[in-house]
Protein backbone atom coordinates (compact mmCIF):
# COMPACT_ATOMS: atom_id res chain seq x y z
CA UNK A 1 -215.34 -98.36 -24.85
CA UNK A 2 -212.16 -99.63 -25.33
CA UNK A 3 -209.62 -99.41 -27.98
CA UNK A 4 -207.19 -101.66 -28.79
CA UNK A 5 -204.22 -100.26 -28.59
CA UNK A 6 -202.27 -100.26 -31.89
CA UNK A 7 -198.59 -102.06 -32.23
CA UNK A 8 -196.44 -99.25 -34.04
CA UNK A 9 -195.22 -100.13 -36.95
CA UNK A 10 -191.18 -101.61 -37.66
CA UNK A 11 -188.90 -98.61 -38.38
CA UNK A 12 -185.77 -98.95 -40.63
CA UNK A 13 -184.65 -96.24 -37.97
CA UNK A 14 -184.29 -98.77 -35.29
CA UNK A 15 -181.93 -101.25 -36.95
CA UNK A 16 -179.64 -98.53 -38.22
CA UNK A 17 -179.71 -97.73 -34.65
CA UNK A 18 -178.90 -101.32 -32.92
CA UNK A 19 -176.16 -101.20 -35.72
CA UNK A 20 -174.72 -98.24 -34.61
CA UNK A 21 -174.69 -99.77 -31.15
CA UNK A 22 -172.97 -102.96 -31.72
CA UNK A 23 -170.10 -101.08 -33.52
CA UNK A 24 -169.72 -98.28 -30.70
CA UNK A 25 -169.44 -101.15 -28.59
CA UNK A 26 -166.97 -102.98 -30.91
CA UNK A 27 -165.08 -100.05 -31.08
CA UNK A 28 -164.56 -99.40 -27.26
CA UNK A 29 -163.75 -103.64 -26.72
CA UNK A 30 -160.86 -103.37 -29.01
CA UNK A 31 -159.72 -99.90 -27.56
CA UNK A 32 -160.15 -101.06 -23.99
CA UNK A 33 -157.44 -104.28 -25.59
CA UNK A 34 -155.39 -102.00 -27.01
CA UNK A 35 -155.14 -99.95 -23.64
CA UNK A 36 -154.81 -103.45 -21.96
CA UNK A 37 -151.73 -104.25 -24.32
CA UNK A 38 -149.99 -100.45 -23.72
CA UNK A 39 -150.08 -100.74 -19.73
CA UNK A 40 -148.63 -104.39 -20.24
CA UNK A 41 -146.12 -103.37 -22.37
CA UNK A 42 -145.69 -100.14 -20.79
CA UNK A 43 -145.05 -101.72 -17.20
CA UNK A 44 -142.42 -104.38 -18.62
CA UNK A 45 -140.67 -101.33 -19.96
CA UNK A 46 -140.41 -99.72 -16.46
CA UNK A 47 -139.46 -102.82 -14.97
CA UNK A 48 -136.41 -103.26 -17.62
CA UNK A 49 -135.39 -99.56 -17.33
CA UNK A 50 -135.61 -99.78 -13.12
CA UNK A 51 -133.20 -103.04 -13.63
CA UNK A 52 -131.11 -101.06 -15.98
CA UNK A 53 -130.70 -98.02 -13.17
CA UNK A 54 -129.94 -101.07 -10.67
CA UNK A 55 -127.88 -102.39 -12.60
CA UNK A 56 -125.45 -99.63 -13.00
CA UNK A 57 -125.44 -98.60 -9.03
CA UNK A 58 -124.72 -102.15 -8.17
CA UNK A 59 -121.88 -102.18 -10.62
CA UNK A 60 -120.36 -98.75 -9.92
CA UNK A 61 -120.94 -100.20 -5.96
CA UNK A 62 -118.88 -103.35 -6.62
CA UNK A 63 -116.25 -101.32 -8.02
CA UNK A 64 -116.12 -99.17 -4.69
CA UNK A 65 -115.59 -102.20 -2.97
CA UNK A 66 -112.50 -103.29 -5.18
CA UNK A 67 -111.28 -100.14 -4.78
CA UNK A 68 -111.17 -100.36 -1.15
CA UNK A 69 -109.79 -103.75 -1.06
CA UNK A 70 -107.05 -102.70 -2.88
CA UNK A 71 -106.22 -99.39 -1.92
CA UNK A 72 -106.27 -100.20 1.95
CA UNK A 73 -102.89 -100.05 3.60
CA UNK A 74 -101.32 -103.17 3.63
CA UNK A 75 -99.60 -104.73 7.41
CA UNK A 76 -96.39 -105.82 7.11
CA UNK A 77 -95.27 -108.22 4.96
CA UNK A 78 -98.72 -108.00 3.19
CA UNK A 79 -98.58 -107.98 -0.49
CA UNK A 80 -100.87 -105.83 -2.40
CA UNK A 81 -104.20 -108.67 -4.06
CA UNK A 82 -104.04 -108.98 -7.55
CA UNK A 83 -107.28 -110.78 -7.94
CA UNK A 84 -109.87 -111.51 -5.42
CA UNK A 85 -113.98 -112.25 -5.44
CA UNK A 86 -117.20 -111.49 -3.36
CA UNK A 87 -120.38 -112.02 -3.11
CA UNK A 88 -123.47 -109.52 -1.30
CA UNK A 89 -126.43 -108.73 -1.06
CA UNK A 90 -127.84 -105.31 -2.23
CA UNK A 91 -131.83 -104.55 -2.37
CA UNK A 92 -133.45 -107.05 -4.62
CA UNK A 93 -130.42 -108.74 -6.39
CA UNK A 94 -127.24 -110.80 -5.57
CA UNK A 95 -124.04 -109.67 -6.87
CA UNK A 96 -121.03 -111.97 -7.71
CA UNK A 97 -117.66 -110.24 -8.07
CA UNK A 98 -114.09 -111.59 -9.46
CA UNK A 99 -111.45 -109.01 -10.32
CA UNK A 100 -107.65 -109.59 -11.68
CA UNK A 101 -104.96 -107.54 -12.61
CA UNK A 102 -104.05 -106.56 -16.19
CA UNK A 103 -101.01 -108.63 -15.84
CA UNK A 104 -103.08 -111.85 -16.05
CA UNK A 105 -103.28 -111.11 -20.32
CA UNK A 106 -101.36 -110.72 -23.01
CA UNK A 107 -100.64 -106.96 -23.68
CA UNK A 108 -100.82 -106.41 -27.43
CA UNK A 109 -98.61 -103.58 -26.90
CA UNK A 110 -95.69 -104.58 -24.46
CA UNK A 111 -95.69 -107.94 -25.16
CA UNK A 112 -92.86 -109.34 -27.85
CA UNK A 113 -93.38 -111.20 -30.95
CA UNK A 114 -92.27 -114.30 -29.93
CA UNK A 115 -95.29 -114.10 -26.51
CA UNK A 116 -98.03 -113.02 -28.65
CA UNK A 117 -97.27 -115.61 -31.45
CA UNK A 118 -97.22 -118.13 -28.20
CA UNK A 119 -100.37 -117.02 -27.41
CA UNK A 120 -101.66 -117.85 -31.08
CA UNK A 121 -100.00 -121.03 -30.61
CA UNK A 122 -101.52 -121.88 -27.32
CA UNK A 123 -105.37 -121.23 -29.13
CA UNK A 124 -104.21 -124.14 -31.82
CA UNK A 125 -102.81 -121.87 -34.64
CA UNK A 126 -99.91 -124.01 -36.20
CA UNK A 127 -96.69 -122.39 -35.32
CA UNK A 128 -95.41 -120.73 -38.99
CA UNK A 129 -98.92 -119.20 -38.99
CA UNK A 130 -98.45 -117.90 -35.41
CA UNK A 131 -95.60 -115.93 -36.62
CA UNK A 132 -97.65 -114.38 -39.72
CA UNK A 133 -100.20 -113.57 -37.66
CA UNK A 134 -98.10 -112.09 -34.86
CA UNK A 135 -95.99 -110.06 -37.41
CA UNK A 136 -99.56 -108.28 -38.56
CA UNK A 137 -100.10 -107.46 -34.70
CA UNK A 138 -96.35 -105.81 -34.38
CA UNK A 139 -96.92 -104.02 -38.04
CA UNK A 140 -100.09 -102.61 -36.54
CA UNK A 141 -97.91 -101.29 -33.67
CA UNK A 142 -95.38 -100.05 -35.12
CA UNK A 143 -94.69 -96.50 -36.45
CA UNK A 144 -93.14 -97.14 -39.62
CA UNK A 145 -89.71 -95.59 -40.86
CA UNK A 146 -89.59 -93.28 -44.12
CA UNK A 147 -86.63 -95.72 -45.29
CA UNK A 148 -89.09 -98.84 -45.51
CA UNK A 149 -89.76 -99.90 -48.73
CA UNK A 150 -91.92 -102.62 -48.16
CA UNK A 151 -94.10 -101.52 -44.88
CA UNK A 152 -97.20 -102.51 -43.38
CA UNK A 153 -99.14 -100.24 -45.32
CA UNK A 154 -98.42 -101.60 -48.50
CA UNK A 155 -100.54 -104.40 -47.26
CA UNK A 156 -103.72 -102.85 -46.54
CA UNK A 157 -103.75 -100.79 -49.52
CA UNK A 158 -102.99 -104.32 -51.49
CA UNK A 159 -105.90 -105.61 -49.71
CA UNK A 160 -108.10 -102.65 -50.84
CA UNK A 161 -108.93 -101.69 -47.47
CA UNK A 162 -109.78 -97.89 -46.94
CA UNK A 163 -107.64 -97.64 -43.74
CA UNK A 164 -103.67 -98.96 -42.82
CA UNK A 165 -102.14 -99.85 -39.77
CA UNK A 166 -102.40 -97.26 -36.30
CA UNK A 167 -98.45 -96.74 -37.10
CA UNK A 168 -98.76 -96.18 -33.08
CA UNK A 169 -99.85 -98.46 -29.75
CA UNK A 170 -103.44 -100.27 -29.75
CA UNK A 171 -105.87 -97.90 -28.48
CA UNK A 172 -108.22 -100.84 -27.58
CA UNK A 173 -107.87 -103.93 -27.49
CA UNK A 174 -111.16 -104.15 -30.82
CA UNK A 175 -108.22 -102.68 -33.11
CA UNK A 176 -107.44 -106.43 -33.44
CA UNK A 177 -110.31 -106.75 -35.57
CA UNK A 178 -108.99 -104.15 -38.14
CA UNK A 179 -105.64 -105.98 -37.96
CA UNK A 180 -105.00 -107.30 -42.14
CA UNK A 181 -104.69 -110.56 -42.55
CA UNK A 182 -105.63 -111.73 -39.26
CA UNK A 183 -109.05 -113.56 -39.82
CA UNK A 184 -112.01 -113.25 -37.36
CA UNK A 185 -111.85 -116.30 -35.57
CA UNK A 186 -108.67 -116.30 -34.31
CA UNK A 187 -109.60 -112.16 -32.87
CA UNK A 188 -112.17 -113.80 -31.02
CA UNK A 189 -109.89 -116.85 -29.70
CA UNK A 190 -107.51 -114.27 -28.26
CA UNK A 191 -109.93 -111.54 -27.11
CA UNK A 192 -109.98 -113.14 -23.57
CA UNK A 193 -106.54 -113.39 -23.15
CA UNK A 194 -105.42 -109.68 -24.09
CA UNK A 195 -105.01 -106.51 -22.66
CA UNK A 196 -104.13 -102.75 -23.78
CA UNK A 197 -104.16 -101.74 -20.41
CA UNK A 198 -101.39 -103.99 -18.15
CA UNK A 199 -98.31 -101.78 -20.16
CA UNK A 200 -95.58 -104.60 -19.24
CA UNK A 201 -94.13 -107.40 -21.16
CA UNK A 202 -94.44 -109.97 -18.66
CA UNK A 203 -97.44 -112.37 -16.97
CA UNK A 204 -98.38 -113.17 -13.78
CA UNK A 205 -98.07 -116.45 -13.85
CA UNK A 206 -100.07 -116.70 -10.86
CA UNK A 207 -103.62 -115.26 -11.95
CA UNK A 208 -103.14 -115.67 -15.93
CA UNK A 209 -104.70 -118.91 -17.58
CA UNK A 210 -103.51 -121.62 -18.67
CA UNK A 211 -103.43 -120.11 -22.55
CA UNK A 212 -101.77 -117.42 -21.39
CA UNK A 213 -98.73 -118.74 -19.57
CA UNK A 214 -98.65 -121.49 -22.51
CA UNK A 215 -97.50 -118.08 -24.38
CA UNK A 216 -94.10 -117.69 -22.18
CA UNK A 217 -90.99 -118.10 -24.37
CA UNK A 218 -89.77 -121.68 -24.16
CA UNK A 219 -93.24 -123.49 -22.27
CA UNK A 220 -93.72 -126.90 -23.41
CA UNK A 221 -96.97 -128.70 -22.33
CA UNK A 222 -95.45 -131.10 -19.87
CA UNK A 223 -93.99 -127.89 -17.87
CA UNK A 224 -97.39 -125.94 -18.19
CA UNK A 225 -99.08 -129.22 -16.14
CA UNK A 226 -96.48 -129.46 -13.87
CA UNK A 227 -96.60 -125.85 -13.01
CA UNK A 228 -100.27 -125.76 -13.38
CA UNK A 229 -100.44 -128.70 -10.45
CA UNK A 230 -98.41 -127.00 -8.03
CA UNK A 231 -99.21 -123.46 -8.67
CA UNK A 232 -102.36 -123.34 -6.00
CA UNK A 233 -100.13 -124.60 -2.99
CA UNK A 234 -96.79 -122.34 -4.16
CA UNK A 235 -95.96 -119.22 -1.99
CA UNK A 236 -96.72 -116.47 -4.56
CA UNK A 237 -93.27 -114.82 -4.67
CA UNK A 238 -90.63 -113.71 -6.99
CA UNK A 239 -88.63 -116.73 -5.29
CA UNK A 240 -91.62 -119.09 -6.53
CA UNK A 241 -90.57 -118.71 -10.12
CA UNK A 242 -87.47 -119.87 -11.03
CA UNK A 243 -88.43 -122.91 -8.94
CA UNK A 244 -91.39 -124.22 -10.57
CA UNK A 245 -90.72 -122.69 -13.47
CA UNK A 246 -87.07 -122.52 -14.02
CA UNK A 247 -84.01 -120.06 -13.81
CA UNK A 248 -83.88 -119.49 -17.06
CA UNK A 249 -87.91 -118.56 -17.70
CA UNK A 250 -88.58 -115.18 -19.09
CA UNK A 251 -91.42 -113.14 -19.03
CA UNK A 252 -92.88 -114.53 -16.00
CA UNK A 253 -93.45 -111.99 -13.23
CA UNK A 254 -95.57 -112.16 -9.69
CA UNK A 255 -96.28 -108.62 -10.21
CA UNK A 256 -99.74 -107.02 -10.83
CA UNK A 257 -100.86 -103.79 -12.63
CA UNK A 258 -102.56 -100.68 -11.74
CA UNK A 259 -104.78 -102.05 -14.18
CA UNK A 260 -107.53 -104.13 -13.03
CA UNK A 261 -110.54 -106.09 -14.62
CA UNK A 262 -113.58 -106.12 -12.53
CA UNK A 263 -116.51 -108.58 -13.53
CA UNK A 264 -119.61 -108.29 -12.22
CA UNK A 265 -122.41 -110.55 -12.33
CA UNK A 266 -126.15 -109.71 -10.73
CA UNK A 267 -129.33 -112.02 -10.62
CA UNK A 268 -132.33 -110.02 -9.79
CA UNK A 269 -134.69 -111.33 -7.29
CA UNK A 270 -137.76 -111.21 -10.59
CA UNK A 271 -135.24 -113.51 -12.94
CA UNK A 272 -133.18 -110.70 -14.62
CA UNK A 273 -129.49 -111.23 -14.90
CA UNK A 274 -126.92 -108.86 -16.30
CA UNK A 275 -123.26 -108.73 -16.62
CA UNK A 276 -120.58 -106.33 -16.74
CA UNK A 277 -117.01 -105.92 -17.49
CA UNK A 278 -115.01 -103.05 -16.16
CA UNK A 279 -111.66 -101.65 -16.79
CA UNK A 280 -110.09 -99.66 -13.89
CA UNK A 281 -107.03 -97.70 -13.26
CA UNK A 282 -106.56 -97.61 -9.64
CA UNK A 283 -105.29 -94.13 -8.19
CA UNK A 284 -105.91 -92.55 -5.06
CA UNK A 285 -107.27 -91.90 -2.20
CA UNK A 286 -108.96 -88.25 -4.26
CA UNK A 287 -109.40 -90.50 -7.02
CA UNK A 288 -109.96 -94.06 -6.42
CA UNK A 289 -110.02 -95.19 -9.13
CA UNK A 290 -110.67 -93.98 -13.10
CA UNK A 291 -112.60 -96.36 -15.18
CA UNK A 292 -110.94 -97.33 -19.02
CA UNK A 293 -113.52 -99.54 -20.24
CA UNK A 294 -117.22 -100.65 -19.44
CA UNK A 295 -118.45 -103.24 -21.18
CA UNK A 296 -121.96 -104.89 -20.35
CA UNK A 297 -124.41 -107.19 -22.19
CA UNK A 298 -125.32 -105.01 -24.69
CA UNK A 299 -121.59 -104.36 -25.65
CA UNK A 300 -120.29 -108.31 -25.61
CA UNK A 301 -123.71 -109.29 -28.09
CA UNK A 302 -122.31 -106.36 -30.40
CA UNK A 303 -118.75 -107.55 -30.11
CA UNK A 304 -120.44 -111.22 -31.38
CA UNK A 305 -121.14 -109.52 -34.32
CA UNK A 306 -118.20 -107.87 -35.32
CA UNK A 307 -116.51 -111.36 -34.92
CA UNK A 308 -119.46 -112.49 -37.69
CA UNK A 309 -118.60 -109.63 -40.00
CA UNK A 310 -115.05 -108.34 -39.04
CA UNK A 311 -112.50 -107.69 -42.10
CA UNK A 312 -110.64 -110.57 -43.41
């Protein structure tokens, strides 16, 4: 005989258990995601950080090759470069290079009054606020005298400001932002056409922009164009000046600087770019060179916001 064999009966046990299932199963979905999202992020970090290690050998290798350019002995009659550019190859990136001499800029510390308030003059700051403005730069410069009555200091403290004037030269060439009285748009007008680092009171006429040269004692716009159109095809000699410029023009030199100003631009074969700015003091042949100031992408966004929330 046979039996029928019985169904067994629905137990509560088994739901429970698909339950249990479903959110096990859940559970390692959205931790197999989140894993998904850590190696993604994870890898984009690695590729940044292996661009940032690039980035600083290509750099430090441009500067080798500005050294060498202008530390190699010269033939005769050769003049020492004050600015020159490049271009090479170097693994998976392509890296422009310009360089100048300090000379090319204003120095905030050599320079006279009546240059730097040229300068201001040249970035459209009307002439009688030139000279205020100019005045704060020499006050910051300037150790003051115990007989002064009325010195610099006086006007920070006025101003409620927590700190006075350096009373001493411009350690870098940011100070300017500190400067009282000097408001934030005009620092960041001038802070491509200055320089703590060129240590002379004149310009080479011959690398500086137009803004620059504008700054020379006695430049009127109709001699700035005329020297500006003939300046590419003029010898570039001490004998160069006086005839385009006039006998009687000061603060106009051919000369460079031990100082240079390297920039370096590099496009990544993935789409990266970066950008640097480097400072150098050339030397010798033990120490080719000594770097004052590096300044790279990070450092010129930060300097945007100092010019958005710099004292006024």
């Amino acid at each position: 005989m046979t039996m029928a064999r019985r169904k067994r009966p629905a137990c509560g046990r088994d739901g429970f258990i698909i339950v249990a299932v479903l959110w096990i199963l859940i559970a390692l979905a959205t931790l197999a995601s989140v894993f998904s999202i850590y190696l993604a992020n994870a890898a984009v970090a690695i590729a940044v950080k292996d661009d940032a290690v690039q980035n600083e050998l290509l750099v430090s290798s441009s500067l080798e090759f500005v050294a060498y350019q202008l530390l190699a002995p010269l033939k005769e009659n050769e003049r020492k470069p004050t600015r020159g550019a490049f271009r090479f190859r170097a693994g998976q990136a392509t890296v422009t290079v310009n360089f100048a001499a300090e000379t090319a800029r204003v120095d905030l510390n050599a320079a006279p009054k009546v240059m730097i308030a040229g300068l201001l003059a040249a970035l459209a700051v009307p002439n009688e606020t030139a000279d205020f403005y100019a005045d704060r730069i020499i006050g910051w410069r300037t150790t003051p005298k115990p007989t002064d009555t009325a010195n610099e200091d006086t006007r920070y403290r006025t101003a409620g400001l927590a700190y006075g004037p350096r009373g001493a030269p411009f350690a870098h060439v940011d100070e300017l932002w500190l400067v009282q009285g000097l408001p934030p748009a005009i620092v960041e007008r001038m802070m491509p056409f200055v320089t703590v680092y060129s240590g002379r009171q004149e310009i080479n006429v011959f690398d500086a922009p137009p803004q620059v040269i504008a700054a020379l004692p006695g430049m009127t716009p109709s001699r700035l164009n005329a020297f500006l159109d003939r300046r590419e095809s003029a010898p570039v000699d001490p004998d160069s000046i006086p005839r385009l410029l006039g006998s009687e023009q000061v603060g106009a030199t051919t000369e460079g600087s031990d100082a240079v100003r390297v920039r370096v631009r590099i496009a990544f074969d993935n789409g990266r770019q970066a950008a640097s700015e480097v400072v150098v003091l050339m030397g010798s042949d033990e120490e080719p060179y000594r770097v004052l100031s590096w300044r790279d992408d990070v450092d010129a966004a930060a300097a945007g916001q100092r010019a958005a929330q710099g004292p006024r």
